[in-house]
PDB file of N, CA and C in Angstrom:
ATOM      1  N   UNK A   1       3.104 -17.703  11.202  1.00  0.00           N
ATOM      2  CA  UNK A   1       2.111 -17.874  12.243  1.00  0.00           C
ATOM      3  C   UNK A   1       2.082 -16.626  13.115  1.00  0.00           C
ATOM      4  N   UNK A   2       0.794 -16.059  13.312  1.00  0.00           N
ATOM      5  CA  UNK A   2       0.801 -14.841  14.097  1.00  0.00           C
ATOM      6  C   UNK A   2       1.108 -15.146  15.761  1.00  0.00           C
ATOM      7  N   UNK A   3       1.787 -14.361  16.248  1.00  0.00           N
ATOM      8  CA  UNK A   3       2.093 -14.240  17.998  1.00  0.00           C
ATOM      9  C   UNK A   3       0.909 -13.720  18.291  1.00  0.00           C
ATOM     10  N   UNK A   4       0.438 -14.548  19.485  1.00  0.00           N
ATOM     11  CA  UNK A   4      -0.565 -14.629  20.671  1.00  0.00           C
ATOM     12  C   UNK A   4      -0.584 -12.993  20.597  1.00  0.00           C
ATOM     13  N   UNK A   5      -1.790 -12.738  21.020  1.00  0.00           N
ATOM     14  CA  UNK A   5      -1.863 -11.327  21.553  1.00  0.00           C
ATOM     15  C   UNK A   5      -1.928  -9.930  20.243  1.00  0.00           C
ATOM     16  N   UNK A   6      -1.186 -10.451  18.934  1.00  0.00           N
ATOM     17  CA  UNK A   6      -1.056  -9.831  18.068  1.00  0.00           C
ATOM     18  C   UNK A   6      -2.054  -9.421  17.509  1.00  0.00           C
ATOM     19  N   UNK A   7      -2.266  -8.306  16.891  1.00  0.00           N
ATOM     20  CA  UNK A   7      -3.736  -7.547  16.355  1.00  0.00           C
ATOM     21  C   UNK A   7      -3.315  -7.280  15.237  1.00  0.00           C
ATOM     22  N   UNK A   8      -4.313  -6.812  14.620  1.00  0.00           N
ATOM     23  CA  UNK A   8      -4.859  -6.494  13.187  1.00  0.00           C
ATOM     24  C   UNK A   8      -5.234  -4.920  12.956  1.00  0.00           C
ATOM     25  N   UNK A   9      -4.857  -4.432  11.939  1.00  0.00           N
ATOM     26  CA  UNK A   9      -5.059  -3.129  11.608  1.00  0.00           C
ATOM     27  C   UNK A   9      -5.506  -2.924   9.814  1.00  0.00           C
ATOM     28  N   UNK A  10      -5.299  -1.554   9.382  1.00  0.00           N
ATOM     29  CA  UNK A  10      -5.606  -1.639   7.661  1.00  0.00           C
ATOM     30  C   UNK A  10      -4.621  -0.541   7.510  1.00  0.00           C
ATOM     31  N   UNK A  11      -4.094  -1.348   5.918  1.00  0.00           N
ATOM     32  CA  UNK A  11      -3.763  -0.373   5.181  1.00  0.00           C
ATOM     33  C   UNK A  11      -4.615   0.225   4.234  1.00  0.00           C
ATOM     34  N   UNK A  12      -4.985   1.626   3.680  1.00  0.00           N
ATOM     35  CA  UNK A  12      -5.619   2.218   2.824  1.00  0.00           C
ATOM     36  C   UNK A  12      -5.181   2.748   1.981  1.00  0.00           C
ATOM     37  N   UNK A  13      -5.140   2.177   0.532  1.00  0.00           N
ATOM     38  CA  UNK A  13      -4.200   2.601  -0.139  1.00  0.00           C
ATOM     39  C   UNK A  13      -5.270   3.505  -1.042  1.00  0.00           C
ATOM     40  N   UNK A  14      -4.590   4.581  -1.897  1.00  0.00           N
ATOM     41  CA  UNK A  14      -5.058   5.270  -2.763  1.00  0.00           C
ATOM     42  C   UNK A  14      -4.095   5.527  -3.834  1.00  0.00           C
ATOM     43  N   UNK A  15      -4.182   5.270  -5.097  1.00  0.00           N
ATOM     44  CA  UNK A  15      -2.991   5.553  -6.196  1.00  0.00           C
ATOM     45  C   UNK A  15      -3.153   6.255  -7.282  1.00  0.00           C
ATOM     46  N   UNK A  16      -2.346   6.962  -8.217  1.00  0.00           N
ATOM     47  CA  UNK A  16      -2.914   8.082  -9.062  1.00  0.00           C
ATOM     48  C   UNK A  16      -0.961   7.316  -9.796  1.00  0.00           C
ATOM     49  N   UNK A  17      -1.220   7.134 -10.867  1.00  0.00           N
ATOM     50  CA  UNK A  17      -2.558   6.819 -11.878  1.00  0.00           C
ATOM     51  C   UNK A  17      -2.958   5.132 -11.129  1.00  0.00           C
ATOM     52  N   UNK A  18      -4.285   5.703 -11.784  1.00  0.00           N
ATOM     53  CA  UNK A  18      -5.051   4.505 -11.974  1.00  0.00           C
ATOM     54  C   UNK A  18      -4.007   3.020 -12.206  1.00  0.00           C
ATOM     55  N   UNK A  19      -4.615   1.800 -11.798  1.00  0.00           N
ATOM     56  CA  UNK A  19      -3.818   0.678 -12.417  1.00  0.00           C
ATOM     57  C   UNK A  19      -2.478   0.436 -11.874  1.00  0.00           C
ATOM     58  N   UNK A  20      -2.118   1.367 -11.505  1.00  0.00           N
ATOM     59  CA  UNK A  20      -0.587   0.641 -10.706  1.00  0.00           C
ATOM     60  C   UNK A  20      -0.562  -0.921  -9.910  1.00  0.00           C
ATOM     61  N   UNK A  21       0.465  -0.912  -9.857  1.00  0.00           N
ATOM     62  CA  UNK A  21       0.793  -2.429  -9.367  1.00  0.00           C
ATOM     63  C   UNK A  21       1.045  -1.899  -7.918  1.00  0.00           C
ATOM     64  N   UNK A  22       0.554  -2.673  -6.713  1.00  0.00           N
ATOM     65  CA  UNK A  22       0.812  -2.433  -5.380  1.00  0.00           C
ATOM     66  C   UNK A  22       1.214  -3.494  -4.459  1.00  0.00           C
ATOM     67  N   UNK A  23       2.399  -3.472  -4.324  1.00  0.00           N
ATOM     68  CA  UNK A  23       3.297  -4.779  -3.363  1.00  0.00           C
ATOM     69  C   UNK A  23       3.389  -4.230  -1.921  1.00  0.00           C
ATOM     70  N   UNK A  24       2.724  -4.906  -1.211  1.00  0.00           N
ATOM     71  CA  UNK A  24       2.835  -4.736  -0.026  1.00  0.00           C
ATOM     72  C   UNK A  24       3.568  -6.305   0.595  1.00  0.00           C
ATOM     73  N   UNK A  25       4.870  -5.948   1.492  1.00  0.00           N
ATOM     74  CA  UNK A  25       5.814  -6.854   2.493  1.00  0.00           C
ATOM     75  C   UNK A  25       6.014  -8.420   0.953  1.00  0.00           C
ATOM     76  N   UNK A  26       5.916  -7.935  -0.217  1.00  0.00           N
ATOM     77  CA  UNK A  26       6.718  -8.662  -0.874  1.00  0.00           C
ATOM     78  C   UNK A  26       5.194  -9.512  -1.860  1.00  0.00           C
ATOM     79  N   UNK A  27       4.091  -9.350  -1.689  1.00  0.00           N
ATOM     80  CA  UNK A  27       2.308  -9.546  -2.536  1.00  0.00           C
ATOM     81  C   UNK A  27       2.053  -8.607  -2.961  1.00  0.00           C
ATOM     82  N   UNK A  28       2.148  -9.181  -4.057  1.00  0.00           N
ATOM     83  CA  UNK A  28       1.297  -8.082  -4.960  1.00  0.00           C
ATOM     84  C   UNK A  28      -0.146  -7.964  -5.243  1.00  0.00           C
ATOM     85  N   UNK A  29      -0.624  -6.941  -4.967  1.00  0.00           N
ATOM     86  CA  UNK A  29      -2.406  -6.413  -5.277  1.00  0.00           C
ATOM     87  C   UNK A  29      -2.483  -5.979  -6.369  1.00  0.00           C
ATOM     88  N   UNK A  30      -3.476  -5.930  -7.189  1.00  0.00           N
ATOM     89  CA  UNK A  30      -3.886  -5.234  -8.449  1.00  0.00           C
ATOM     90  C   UNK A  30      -4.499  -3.693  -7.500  1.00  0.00           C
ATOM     91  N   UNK A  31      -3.649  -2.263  -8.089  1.00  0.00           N
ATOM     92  CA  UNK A  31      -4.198  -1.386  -7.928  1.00  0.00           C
ATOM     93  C   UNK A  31      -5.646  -1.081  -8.146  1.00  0.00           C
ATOM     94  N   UNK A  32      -5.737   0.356  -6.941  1.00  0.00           N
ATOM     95  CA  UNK A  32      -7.180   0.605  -7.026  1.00  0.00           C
ATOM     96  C   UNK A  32      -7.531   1.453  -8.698  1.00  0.00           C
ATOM     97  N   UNK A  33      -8.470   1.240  -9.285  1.00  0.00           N
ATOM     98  CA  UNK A  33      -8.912   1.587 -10.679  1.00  0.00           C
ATOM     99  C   UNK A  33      -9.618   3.259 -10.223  1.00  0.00           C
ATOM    100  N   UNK A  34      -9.438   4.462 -10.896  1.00  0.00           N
ATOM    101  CA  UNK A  34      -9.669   5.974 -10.843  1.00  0.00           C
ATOM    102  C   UNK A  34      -9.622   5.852  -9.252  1.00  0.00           C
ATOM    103  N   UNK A  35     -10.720   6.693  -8.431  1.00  0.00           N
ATOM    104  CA  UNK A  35     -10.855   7.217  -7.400  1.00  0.00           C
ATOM    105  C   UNK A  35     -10.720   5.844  -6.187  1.00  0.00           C
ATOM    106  N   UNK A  36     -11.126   4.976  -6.742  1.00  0.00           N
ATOM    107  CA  UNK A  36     -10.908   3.744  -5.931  1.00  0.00           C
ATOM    108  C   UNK A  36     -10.025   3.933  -5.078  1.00  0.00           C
ATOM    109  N   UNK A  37     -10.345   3.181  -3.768  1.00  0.00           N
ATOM    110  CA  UNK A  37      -9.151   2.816  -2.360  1.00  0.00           C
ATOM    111  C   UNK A  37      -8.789   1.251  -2.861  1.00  0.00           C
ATOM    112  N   UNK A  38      -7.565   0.618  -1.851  1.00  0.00           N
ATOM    113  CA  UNK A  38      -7.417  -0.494  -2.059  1.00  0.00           C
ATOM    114  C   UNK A  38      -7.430  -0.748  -0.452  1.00  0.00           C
ATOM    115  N   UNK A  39      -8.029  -1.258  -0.003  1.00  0.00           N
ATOM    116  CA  UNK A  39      -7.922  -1.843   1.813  1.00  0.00           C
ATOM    117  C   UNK A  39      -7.839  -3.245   1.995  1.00  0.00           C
ATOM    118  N   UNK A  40      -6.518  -3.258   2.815  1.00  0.00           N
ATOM    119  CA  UNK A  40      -5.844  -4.401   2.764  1.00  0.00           C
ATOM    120  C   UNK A  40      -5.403  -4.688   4.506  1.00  0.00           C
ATOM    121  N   UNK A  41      -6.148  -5.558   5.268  1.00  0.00           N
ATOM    122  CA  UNK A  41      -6.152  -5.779   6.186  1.00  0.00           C
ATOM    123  C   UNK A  41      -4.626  -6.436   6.968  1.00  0.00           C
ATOM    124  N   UNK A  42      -3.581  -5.966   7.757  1.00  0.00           N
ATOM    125  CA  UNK A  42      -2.655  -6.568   7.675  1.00  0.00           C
ATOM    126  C   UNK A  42      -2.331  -6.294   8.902  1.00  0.00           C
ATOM    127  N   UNK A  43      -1.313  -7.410   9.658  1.00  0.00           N
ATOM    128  CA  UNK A  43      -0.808  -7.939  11.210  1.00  0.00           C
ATOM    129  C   UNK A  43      -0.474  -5.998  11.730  1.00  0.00           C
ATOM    130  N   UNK A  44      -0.563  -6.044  12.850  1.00  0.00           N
ATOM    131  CA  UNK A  44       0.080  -4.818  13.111  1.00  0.00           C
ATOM    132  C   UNK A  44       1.364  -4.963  13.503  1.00  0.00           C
ATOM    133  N   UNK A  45       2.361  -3.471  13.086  1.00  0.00           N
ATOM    134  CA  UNK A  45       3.460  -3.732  13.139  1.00  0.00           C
ATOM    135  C   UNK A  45       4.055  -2.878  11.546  1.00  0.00           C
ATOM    136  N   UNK A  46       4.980  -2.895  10.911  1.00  0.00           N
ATOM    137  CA  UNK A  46       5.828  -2.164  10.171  1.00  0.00           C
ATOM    138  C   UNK A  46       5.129  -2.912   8.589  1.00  0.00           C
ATOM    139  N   UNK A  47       4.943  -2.415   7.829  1.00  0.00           N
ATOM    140  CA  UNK A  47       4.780  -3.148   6.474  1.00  0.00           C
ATOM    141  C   UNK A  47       5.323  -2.132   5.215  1.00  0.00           C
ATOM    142  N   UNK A  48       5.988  -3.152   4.665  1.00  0.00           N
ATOM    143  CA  UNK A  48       6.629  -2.080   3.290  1.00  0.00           C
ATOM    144  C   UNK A  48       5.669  -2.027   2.081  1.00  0.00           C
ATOM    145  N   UNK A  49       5.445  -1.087   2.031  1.00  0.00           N
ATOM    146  CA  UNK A  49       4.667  -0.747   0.601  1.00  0.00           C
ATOM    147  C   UNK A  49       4.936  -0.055  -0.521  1.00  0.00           C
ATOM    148  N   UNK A  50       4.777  -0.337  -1.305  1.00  0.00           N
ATOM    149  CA  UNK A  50       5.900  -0.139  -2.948  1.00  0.00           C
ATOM    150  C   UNK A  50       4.748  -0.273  -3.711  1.00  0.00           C
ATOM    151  N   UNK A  51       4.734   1.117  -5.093  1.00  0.00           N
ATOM    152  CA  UNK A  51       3.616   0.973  -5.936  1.00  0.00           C
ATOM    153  C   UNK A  51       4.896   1.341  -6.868  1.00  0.00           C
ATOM    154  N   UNK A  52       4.159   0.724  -8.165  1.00  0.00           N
ATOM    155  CA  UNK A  52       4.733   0.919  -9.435  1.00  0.00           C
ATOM    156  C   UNK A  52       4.167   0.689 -10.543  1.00  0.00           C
ATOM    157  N   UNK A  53       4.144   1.640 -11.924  1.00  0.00           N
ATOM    158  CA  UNK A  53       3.623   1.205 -13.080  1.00  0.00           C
ATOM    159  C   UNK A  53       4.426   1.516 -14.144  1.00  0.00           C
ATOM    160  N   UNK A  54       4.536   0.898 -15.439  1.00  0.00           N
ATOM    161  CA  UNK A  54       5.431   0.929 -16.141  1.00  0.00           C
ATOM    162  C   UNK A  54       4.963   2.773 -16.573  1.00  0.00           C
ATOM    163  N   UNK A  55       6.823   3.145 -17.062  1.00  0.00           N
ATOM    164  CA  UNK A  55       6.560   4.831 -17.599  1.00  0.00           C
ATOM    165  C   UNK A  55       6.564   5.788 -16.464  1.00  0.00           C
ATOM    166  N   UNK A  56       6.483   5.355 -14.959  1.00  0.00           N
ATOM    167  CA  UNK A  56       6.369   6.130 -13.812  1.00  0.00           C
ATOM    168  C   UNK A  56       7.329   5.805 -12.529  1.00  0.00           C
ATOM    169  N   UNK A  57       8.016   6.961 -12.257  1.00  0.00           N
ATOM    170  CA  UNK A  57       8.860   6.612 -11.189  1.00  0.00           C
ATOM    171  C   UNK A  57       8.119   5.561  -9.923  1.00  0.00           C
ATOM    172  N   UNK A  58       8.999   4.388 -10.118  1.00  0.00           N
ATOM    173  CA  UNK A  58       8.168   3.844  -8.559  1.00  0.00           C
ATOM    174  C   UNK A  58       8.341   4.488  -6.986  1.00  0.00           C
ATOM    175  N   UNK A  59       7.229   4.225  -6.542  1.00  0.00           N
ATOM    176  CA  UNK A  59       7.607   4.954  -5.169  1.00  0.00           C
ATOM    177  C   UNK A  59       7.302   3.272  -3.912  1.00  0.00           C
ATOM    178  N   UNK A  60       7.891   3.308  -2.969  1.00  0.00           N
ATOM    179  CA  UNK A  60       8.105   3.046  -1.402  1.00  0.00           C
ATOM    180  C   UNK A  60       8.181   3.611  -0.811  1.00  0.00           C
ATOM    181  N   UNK A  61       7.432   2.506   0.487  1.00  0.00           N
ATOM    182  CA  UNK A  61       8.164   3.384   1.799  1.00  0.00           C
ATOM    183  C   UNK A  61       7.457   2.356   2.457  1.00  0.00           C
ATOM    184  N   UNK A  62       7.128   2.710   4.250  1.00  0.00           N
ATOM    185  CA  UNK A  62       7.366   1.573   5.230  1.00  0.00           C
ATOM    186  C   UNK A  62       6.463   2.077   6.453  1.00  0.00           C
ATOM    187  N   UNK A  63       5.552   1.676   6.416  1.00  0.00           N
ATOM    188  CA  UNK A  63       4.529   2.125   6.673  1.00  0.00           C
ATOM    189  C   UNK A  63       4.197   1.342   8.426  1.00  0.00           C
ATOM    190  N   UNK A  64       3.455   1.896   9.282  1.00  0.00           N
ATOM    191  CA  UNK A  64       3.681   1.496  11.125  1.00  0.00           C
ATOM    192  C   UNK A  64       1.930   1.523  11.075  1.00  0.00           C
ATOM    193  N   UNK A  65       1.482   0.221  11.213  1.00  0.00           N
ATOM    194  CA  UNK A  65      -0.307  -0.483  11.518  1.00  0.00           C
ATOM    195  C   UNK A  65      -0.136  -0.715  12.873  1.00  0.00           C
ATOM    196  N   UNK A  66      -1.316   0.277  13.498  1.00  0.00           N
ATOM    197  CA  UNK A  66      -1.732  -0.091  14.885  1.00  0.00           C
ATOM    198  C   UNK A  66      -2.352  -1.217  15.127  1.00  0.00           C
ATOM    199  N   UNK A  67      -3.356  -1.463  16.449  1.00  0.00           N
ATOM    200  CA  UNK A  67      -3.759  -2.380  16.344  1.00  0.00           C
ATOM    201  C   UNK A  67      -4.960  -2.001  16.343  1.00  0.00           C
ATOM    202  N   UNK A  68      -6.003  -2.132  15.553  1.00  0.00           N
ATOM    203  CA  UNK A  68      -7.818  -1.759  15.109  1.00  0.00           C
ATOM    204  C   UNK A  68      -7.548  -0.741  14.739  1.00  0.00           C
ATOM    205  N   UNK A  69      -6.361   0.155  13.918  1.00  0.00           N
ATOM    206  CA  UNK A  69      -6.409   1.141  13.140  1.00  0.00           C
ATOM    207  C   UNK A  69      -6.541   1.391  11.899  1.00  0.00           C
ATOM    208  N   UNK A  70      -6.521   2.217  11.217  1.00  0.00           N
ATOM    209  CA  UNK A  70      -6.264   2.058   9.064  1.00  0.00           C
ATOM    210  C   UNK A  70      -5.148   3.373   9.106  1.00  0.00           C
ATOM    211  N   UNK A  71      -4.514   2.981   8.558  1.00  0.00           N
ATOM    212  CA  UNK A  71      -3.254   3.481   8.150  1.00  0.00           C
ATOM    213  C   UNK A  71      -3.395   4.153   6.458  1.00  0.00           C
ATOM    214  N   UNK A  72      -3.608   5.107   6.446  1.00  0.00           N
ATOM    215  CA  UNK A  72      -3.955   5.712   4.674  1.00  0.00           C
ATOM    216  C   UNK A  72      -2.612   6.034   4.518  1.00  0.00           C
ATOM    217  N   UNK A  73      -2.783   5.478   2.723  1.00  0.00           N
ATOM    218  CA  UNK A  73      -1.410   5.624   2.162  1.00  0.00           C
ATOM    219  C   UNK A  73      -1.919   6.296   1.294  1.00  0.00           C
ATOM    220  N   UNK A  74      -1.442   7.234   0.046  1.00  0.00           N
ATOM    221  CA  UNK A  74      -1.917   8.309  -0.643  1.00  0.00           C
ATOM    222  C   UNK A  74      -0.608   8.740  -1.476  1.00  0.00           C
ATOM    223  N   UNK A  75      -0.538   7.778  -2.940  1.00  0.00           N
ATOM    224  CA  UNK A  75       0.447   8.278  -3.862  1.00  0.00           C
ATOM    225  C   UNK A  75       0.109   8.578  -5.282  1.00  0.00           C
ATOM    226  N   UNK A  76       0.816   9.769  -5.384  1.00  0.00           N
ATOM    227  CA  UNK A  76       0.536  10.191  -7.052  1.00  0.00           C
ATOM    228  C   UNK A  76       2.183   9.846  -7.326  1.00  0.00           C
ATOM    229  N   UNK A  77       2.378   8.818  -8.732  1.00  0.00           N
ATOM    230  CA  UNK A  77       3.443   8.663  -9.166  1.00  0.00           C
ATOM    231  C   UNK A  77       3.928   9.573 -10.325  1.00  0.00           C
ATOM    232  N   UNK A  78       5.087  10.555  -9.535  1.00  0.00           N
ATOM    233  CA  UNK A  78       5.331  11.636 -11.551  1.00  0.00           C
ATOM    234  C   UNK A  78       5.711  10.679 -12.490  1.00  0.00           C
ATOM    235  N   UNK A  79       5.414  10.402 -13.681  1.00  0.00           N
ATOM    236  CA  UNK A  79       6.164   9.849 -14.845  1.00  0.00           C
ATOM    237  C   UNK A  79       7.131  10.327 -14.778  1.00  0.00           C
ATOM    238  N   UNK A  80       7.945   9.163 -15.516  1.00  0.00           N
ATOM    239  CA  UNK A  80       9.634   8.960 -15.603  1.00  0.00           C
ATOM    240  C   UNK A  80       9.819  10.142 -16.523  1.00  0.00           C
ATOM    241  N   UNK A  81      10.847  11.079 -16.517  1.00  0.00           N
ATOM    242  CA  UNK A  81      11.580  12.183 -17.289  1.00  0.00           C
ATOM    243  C   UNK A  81      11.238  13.297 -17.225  1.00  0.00           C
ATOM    244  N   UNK A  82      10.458  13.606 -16.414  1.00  0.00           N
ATOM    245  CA  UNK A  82       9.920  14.627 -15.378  1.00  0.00           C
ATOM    246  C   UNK A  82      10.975  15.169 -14.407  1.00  0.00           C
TER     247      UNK A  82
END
């Protein structure tokens, strides 16, 4: 349940490659497809975001949503053995 007073912000995700899997605070989204964004409206406050696709190092990290802001996230994953 959200606290009184609490606002809303966006995350903007962008992913390379194409198709990755994108878990944000523990939900998973179907990645954005080529140039595609993924915008995902979420409480403001700290949110962890983790992309991964099979064959490619996964990446995280932990991302700080204002309140009526968008927060762009922007990952190219190197393939594994790189």
């Amino acid at each position: 349940m959200a606290e009184q007073g609490q606002g809303f912000g966006s995350l903007v995700i962008r992913v390379q490659p194409a198709g990755a899997d994108v878990v944000i605070d523990g939900e998973r989204w179907q990645g954005p497809e080529g140039s595609e964004r993924l915008v995902v409206q979420v409480s403001e406050g700290s949110h962890r975001v983790e992309v991964r696709k099979e064959g490619y190092v996964p990446f995280s990290t932990t991302v700080k949503v204002r309140n009526g802001e968008t927060a762009p996230v922007n990952v190219s994953l190197p393939p594994k053995g790189q």
